[in-house]
Protein backbone atom coordinates (compact mmCIF):
# COMPACT_ATOMS: atom_id res chain seq x y z
CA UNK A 1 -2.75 -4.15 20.84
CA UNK A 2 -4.33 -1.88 24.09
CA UNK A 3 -2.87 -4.25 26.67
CA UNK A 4 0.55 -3.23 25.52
CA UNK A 5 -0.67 0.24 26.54
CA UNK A 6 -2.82 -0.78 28.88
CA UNK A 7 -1.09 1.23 31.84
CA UNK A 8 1.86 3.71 31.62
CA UNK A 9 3.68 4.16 34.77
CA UNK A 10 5.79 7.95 35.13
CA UNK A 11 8.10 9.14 37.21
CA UNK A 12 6.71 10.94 40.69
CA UNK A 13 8.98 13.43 42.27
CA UNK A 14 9.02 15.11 45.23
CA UNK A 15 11.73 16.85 47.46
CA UNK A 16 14.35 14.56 49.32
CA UNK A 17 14.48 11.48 46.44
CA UNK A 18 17.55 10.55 45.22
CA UNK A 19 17.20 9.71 41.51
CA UNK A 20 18.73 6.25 39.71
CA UNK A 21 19.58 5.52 36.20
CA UNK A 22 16.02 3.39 36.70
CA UNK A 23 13.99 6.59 37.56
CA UNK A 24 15.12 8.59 34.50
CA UNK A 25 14.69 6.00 32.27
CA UNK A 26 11.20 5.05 33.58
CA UNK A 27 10.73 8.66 32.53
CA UNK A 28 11.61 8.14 28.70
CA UNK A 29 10.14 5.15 28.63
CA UNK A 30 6.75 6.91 30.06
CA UNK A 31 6.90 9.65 27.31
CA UNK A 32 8.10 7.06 24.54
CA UNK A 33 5.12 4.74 25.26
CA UNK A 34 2.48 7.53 25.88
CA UNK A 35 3.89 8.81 21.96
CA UNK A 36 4.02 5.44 20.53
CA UNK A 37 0.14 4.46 21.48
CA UNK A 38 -0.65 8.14 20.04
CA UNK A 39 0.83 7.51 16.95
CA UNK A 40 -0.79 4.27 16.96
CA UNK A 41 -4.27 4.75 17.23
CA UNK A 42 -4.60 8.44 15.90
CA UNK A 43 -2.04 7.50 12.85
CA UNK A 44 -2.71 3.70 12.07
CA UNK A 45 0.50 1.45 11.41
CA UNK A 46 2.15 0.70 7.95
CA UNK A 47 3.94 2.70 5.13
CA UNK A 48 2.82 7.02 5.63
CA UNK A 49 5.30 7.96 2.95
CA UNK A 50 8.09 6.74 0.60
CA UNK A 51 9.70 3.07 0.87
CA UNK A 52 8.81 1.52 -2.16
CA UNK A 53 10.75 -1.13 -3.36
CA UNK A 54 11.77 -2.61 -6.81
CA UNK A 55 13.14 -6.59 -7.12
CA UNK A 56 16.01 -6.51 -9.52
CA UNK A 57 18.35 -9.73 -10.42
CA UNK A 58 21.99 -8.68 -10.70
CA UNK A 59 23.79 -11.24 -12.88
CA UNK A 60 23.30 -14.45 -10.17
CA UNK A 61 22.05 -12.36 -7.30
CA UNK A 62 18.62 -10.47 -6.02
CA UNK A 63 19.09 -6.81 -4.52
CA UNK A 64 16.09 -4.83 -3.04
CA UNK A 65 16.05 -1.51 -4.59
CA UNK A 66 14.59 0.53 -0.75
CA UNK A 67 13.61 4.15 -1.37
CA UNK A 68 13.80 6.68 2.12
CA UNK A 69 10.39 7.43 3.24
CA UNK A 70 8.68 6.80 6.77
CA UNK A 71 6.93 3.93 8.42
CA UNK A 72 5.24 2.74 11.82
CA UNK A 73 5.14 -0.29 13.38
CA UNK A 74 2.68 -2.20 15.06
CA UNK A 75 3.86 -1.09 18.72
CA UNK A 76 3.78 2.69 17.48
CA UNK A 77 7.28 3.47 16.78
CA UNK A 78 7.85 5.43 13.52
CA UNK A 79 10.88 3.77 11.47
CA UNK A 80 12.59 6.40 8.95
CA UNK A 81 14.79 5.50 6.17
CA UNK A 82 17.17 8.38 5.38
CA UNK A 83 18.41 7.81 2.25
CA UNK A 84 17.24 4.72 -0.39
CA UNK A 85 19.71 1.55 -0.13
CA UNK A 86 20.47 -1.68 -2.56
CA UNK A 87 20.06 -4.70 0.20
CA UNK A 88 21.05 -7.37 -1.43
CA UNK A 89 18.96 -10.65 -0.54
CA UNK A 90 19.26 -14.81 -0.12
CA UNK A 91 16.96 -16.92 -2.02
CA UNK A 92 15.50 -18.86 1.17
CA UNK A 93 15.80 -22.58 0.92
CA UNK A 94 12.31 -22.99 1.02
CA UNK A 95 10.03 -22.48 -1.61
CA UNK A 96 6.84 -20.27 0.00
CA UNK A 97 5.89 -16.11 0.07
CA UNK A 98 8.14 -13.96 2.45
CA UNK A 99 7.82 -10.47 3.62
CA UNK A 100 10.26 -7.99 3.48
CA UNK A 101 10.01 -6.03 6.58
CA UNK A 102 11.94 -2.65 8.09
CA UNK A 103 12.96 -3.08 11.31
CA UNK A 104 13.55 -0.55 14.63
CA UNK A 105 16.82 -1.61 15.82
CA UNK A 106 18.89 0.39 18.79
CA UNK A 107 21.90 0.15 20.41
CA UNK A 108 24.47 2.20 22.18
CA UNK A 109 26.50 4.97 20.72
CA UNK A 110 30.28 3.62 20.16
CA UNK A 111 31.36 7.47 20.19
CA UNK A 112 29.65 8.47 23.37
CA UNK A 113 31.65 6.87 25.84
CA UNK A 114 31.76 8.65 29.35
CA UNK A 115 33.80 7.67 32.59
CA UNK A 116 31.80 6.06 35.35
CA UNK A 117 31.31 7.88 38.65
CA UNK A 118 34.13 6.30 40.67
CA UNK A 119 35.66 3.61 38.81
CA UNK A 120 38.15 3.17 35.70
CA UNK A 121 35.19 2.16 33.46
CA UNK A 122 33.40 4.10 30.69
CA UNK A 123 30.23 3.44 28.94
CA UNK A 124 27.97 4.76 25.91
CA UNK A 125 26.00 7.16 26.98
CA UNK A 126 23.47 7.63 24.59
CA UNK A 127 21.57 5.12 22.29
CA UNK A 128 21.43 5.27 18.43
CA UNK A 129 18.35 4.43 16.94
CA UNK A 130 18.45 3.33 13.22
CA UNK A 131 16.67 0.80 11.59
CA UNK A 132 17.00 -2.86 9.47
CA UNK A 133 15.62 -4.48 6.48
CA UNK A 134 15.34 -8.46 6.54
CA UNK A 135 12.88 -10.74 4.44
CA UNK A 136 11.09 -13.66 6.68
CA UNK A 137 8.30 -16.00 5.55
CA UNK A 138 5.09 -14.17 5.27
CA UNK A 139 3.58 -16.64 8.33
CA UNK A 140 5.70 -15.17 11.27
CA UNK A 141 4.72 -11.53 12.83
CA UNK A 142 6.54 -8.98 13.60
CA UNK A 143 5.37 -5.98 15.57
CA UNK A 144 8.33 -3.95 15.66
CA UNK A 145 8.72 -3.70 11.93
CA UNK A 146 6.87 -2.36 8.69
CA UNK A 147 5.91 -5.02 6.09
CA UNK A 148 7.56 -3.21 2.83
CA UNK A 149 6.56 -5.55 0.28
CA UNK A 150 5.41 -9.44 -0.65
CA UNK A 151 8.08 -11.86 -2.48
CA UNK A 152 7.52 -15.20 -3.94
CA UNK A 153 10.38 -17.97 -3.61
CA UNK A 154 10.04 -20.76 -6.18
CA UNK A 155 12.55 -23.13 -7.71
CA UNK A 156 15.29 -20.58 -6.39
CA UNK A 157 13.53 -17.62 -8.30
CA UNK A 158 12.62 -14.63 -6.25
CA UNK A 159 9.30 -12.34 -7.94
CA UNK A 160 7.88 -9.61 -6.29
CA UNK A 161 4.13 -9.72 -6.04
CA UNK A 162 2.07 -6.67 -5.66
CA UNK A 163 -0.50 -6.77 -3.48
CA UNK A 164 -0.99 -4.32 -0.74
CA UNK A 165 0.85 -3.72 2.55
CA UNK A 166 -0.82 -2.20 5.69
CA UNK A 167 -0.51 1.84 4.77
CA UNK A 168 -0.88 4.47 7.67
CA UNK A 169 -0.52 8.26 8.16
CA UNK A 170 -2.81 11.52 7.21
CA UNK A 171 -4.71 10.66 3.84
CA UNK A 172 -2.76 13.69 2.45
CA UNK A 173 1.00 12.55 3.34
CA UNK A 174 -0.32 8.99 3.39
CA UNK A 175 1.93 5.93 0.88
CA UNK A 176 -0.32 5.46 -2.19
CA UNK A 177 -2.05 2.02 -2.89
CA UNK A 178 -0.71 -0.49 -5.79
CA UNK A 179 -4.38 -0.54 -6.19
CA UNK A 180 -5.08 3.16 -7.07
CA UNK A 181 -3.13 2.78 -10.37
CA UNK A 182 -5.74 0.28 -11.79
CA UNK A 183 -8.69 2.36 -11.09
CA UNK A 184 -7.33 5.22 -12.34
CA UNK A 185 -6.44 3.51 -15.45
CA UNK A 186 -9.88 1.70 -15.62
CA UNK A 187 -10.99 5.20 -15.79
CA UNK A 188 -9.14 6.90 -18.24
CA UNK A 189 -9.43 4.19 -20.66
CA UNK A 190 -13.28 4.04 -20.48
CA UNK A 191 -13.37 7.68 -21.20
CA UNK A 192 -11.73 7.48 -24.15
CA UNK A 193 -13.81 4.82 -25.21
CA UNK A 194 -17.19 6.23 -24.94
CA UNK A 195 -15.34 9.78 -26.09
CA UNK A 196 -14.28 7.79 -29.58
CA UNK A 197 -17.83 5.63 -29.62
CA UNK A 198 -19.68 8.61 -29.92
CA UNK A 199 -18.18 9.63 -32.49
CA UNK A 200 -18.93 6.64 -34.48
CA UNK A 201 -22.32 6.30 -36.35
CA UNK A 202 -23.49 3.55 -34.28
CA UNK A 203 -23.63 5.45 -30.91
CA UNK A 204 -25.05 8.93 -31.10
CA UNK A 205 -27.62 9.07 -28.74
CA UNK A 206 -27.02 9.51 -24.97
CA UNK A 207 -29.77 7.04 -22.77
CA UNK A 208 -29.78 7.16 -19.01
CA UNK A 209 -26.75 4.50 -19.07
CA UNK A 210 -24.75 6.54 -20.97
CA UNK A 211 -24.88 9.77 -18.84
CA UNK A 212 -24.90 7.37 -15.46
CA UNK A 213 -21.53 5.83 -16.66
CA UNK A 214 -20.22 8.74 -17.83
CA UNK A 215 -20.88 10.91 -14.15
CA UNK A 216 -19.69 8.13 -12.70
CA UNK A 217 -16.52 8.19 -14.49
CA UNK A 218 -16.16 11.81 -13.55
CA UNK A 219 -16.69 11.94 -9.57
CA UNK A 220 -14.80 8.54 -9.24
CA UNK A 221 -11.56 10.68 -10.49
CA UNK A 222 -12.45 13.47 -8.07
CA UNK A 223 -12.48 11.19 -5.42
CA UNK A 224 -9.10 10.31 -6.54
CA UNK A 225 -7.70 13.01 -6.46
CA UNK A 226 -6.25 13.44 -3.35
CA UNK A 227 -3.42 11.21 -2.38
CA UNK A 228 -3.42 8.45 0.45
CA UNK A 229 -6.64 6.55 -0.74
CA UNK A 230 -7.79 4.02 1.56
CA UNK A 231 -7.56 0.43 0.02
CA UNK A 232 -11.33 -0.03 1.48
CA UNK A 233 -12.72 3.03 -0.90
CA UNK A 234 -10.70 1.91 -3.84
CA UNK A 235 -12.41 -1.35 -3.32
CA UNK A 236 -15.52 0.10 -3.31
CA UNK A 237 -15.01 2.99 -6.04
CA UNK A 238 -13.78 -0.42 -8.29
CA UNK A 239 -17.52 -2.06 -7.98
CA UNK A 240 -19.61 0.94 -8.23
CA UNK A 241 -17.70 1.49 -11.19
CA UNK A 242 -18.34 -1.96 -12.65
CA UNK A 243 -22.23 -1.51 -11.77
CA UNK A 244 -22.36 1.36 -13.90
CA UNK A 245 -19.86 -0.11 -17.20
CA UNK A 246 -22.29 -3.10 -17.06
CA UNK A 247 -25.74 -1.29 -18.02
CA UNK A 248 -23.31 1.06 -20.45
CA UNK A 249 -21.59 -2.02 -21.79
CA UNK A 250 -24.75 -4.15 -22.04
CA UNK A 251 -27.12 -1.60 -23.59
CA UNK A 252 -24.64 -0.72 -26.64
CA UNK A 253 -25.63 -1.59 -30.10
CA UNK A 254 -23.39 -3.82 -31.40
CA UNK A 255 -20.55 -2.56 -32.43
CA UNK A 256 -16.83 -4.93 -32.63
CA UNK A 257 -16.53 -8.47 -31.60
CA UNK A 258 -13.59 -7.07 -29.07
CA UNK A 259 -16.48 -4.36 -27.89
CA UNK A 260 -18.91 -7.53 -27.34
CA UNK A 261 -15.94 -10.24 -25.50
CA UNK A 262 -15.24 -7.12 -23.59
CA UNK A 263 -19.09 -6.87 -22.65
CA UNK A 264 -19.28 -10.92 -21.07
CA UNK A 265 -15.58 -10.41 -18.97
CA UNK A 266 -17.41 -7.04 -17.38
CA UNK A 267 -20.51 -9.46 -17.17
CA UNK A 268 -18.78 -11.97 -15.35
CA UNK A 269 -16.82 -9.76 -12.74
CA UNK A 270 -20.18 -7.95 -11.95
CA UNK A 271 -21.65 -11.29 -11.32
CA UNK A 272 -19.16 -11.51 -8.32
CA UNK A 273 -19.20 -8.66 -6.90
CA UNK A 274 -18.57 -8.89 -3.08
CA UNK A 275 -20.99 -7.26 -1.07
CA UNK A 276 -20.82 -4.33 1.40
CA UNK A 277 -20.46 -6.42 4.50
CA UNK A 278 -17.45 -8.59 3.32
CA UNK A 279 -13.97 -7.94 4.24
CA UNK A 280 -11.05 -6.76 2.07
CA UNK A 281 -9.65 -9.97 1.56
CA UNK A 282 -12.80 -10.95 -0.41
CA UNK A 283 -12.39 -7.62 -2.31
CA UNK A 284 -8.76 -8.11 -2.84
CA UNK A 285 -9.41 -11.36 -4.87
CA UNK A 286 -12.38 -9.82 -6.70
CA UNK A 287 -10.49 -6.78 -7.61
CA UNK A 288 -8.03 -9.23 -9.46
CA UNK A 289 -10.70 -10.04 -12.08
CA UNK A 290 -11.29 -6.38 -12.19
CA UNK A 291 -7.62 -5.48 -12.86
CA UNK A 292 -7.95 -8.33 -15.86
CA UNK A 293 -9.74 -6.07 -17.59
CA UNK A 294 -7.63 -3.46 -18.22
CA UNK A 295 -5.88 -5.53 -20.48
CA UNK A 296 -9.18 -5.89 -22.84
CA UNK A 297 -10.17 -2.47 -22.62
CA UNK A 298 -6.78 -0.80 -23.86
CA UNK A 299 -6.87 -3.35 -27.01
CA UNK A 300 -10.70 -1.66 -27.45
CA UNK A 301 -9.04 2.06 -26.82
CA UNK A 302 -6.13 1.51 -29.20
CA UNK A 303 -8.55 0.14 -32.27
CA UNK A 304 -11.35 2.85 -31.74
CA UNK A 305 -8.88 5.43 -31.92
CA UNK A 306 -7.30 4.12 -35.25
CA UNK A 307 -10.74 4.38 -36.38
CA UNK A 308 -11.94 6.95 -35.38
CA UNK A 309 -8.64 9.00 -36.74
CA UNK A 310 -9.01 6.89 -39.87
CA UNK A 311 -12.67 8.60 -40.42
CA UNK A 312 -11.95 11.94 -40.04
């Protein structure tokens, strides 16, 4: 990525040269690189705001629901959708996962045509930039465009699979996570199950795993709060959180056999926990299991409540 911006070349005037076409556009191209490799390495490249994108299947056909928002590519340039678009997309041939990218395109202006110095000719003389959405298998690369979203092809069926794309911007302006969604909910639920468990005659007393779970619970949503959150900390915010529901889980009387199944999955995911040192991909897979576990826990939140209300 620095060799493309290795060395940047500008425009040196002095008194006596006769500019060229070549010397002013060696000048944009000088203050167009020097902004790209800014953008770049202060900014990050991926989604900073807007373009999701929802699958839907229109009687035979598949159409890519794009919303506006802002990207930037690999070589720096920011791509901007202006206003949200239906693209309607081929089922590729072959069966596989494919990318569905948005990319920088230019070209001249048809409307800006001028007269050449001299002759009978005219040409554009500005260029329009604008930009492209097309879907490619998820095995080529493309620098110049933002990776929008993941799409499985099988048996001529198109599903969109979400897993995260590369995200970029300030944290506060920055596109949210698919991630962030789960751990919030992985949150809220487990609140409202200790909130209905101690309420129950079986779980009065608070022990050190209680209030350890239960702080936890709290500062992991303040750390939420603010939009933009990395993929790495929701990783990370995912298995401290686990550490802490698997001495709450494991040191509760018992209670329901959905309470104690519950109590081996959170067993199980904590046994694989990744460690510090190992990349996101190895988080991304573990974090899988952890999202499984949602499904458990609201069963647990809806019965406890019924209870609980029951009780009163």
């Amino acid at each position: 990525m620095m060799s493309d911006f290795a060395v940047l070349h500008r425009l040196n005037p002095f008194e006596g040269l006769c500019l060229t076409s070549r010397d002013l556009l060696d000048e944009q191209t000088y203050h167009r690189k020097s902004l790209h490799r800014h953008t770049l390495y202060l900014h990050g490249h991926g989604l900073v705001q807007g373009l999701q994108v929802e699958l839907e299947k229109r009687k035979s056909k598949y159409v890519a629901i794009i919303q506006a928002g802002y990207g930037i590519t690999r070589q720096g340039q920011g791509v901007a959708l202006t206003e949200p678009v239906a693209v309607p997309l081929e089922v590729p041939k072959k069966d596989g996962e494919y990318l569905l990218w948005l990319f920088h395109v230019e070209g001249p202006d048809d409307e800006t045509h001028r007269p050449v110095f001299d002759t009978t000719d005219t040409q554009e003389t500005r260029v329009r930039e604008f930009c492209a959405p097309r879907l490619h298998s998820a095995e080529e690369d493309h620098p110049d465009a933002v990776a929008l979203t993941r799409i499985n092809v099988r048996l001529g069926r198109m599903v969109q699979v979400l897993l995260p794309v590369p995200r970029a911007g300030r944290q506060v302006r920055a596109a949210e996570s698919y991630l962030k969604p789960r751990v919030v909910e992985f949150l809220h639920l487990n609140k409202k199950v200790m909130g209905n468990l101690f309420r129950t005659a079986l779980v009065k007393d608070l022990d050190l795993a209680v209030l350890n779970f239960s702080s936890a619970l709290v500062s992991s949503e303040f750390l939420l709060i603010e939009e933009g959150t990395s993929d790495r900390v929701l990783y990370r915010t995912a298995g401290s959180i686990i550490g802490y529901a698997h001495d709450y889980y494991n040191g509760l009387p018992t209670t329901t056999d959905r309470v104690n199944k519950f109590t081996q999955f959170v067993r199980r995911v904590h046994a694989e926990l990744p460690g510090d040192e190992q990349g996101d991909e190895v988080w991304l897979k573990w974090f899988d299991k952890f999202e499984r576990l949602l499904q458990p826990l609201k069963k647990i939140s809806d019965e406890l409540e019924k209870t609980v209300e029951a009780q009163r």
